[in-house]
C-alpha atoms as a PDB file:
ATOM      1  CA  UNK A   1       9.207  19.379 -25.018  1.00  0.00           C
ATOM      2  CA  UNK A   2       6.232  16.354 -24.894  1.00  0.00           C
ATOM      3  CA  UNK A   3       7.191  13.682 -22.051  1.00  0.00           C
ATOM      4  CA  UNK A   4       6.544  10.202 -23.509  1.00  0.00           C
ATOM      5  CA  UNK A   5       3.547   8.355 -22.567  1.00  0.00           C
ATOM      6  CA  UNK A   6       5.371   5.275 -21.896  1.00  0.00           C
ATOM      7  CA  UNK A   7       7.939   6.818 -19.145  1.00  0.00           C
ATOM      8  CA  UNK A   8       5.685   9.463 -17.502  1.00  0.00           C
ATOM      9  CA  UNK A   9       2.953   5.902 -17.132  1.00  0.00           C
ATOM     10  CA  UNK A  10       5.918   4.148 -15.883  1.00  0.00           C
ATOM     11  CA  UNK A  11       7.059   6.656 -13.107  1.00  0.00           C
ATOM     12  CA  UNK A  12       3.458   6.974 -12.149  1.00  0.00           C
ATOM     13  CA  UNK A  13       3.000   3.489 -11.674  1.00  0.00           C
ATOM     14  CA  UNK A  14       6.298   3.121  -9.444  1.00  0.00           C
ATOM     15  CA  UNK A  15       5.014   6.677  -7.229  1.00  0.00           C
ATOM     16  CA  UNK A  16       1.776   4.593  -6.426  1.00  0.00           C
ATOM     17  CA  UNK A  17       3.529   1.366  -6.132  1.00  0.00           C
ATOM     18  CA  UNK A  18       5.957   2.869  -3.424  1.00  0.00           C
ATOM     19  CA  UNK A  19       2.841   4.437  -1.825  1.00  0.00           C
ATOM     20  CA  UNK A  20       0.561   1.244  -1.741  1.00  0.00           C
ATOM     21  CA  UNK A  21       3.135  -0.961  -0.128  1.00  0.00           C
ATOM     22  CA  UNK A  22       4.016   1.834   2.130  1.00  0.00           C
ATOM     23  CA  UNK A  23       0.436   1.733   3.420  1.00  0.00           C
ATOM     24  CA  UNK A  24      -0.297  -1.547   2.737  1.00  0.00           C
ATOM     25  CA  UNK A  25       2.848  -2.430   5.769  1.00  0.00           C
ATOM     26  CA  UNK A  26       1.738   0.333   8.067  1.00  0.00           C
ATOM     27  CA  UNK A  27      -1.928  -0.796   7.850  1.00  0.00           C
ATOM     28  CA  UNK A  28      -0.693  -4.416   8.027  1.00  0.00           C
ATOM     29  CA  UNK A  29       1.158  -3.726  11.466  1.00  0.00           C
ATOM     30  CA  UNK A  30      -1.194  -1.440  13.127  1.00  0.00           C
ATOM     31  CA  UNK A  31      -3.959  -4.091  12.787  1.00  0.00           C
ATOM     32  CA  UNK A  32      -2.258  -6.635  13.587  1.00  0.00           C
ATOM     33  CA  UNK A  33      -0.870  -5.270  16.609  1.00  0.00           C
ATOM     34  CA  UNK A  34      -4.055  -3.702  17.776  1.00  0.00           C
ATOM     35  CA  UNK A  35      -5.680  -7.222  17.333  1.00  0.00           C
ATOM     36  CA  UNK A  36      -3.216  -9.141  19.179  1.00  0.00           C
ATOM     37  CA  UNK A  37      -3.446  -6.808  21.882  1.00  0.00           C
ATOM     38  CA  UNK A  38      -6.932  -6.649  22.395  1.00  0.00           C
ATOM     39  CA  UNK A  39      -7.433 -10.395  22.241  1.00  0.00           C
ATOM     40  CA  UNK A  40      -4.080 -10.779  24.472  1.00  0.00           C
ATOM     41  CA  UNK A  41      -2.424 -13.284  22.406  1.00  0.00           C
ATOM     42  CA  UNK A  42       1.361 -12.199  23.543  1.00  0.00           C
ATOM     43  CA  UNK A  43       0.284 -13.063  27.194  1.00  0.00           C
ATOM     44  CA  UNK A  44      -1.708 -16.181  26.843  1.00  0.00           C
ATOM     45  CA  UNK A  45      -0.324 -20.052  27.128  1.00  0.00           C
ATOM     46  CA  UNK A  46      -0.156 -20.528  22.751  1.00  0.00           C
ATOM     47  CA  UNK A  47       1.432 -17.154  21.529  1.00  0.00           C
ATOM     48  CA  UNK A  48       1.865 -19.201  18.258  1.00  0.00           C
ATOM     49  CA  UNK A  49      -1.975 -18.095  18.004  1.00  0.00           C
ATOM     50  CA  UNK A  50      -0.404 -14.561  16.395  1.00  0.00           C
ATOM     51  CA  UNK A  51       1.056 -15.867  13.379  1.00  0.00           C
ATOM     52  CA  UNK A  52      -2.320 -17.043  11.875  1.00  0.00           C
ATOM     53  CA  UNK A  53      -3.790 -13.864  13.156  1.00  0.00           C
ATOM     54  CA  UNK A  54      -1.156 -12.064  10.890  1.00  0.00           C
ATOM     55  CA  UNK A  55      -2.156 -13.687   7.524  1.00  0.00           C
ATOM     56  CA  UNK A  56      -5.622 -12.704   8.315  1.00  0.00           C
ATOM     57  CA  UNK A  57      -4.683  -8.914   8.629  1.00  0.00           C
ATOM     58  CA  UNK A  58      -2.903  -9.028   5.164  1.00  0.00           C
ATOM     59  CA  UNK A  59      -5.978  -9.659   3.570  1.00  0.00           C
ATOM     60  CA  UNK A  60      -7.212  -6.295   4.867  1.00  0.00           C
ATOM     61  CA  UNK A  61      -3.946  -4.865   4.385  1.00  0.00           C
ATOM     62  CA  UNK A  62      -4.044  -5.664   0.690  1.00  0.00           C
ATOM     63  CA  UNK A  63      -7.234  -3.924   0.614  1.00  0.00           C
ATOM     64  CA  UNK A  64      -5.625  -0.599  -0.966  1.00  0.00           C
ATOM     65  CA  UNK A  65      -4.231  -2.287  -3.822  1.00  0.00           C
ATOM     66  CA  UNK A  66      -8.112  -2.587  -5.145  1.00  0.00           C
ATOM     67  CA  UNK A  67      -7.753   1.530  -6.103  1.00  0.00           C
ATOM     68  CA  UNK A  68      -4.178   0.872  -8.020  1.00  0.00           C
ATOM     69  CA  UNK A  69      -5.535   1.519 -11.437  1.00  0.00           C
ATOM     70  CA  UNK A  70      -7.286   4.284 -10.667  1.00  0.00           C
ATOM     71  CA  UNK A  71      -4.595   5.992  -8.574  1.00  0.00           C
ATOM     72  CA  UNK A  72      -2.453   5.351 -11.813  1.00  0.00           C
ATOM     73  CA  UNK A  73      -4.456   7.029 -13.909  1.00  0.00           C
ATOM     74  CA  UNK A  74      -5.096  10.339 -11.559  1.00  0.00           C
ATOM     75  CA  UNK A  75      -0.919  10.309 -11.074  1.00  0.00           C
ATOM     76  CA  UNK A  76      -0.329  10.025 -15.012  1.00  0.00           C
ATOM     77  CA  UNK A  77      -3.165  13.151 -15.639  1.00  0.00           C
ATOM     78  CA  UNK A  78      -1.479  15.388 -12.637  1.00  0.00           C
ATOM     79  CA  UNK A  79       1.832  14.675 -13.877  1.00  0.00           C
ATOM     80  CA  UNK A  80       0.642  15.406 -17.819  1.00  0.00           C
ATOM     81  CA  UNK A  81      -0.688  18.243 -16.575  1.00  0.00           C
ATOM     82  CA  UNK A  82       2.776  19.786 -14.589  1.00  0.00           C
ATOM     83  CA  UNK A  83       4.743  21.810 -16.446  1.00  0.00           C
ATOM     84  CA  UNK A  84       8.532  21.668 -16.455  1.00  0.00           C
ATOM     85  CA  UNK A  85      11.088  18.222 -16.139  1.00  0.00           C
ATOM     86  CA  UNK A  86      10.269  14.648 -15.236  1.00  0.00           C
ATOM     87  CA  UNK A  87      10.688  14.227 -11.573  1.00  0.00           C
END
């Protein structure tokens, strides 16, 4: 039995959507932890300083979404290409 197009595109775009934002957050916190830590904004006299310095990181966080068509594509072929059920 042929999977559709439509529905084994759709589940490949929520796999990498779950993935992206996954790594998107984790990348999002690590920097701006590490950041804040090495500049010692939680210690100094304006800890209000982190807040700005946490936009900044989600521009670098947001980075991975640059490879989302790509990583669409490459899920759609491996799943075309795996025999057996829809997962």
């Amino acid at each position: 039995m042929q999977r559709r197009p439509d529905t084994v595109e759709q589940r490949a775009r929520e796999r990498v959507q779950l993935w992206l934002m996954i790594v998107s957050t984790v990348l999002w916190f690590v920097l701006t932890y590490t950041v804040a830590t090495v500049l010692d904004i939680a210690h100094s006299d304006r800890p209000a300083r982190v807040i700005p310095l946490g936009f900044a990181m989600l521009v670098l966080a947001a980075l991975p979404w640059l490879a989302y068509r790509r990583l669409v594509a490459a899920e759609v072929r491996r799943r075309l290409r795996r025999p057996g059920p829809p997962r």
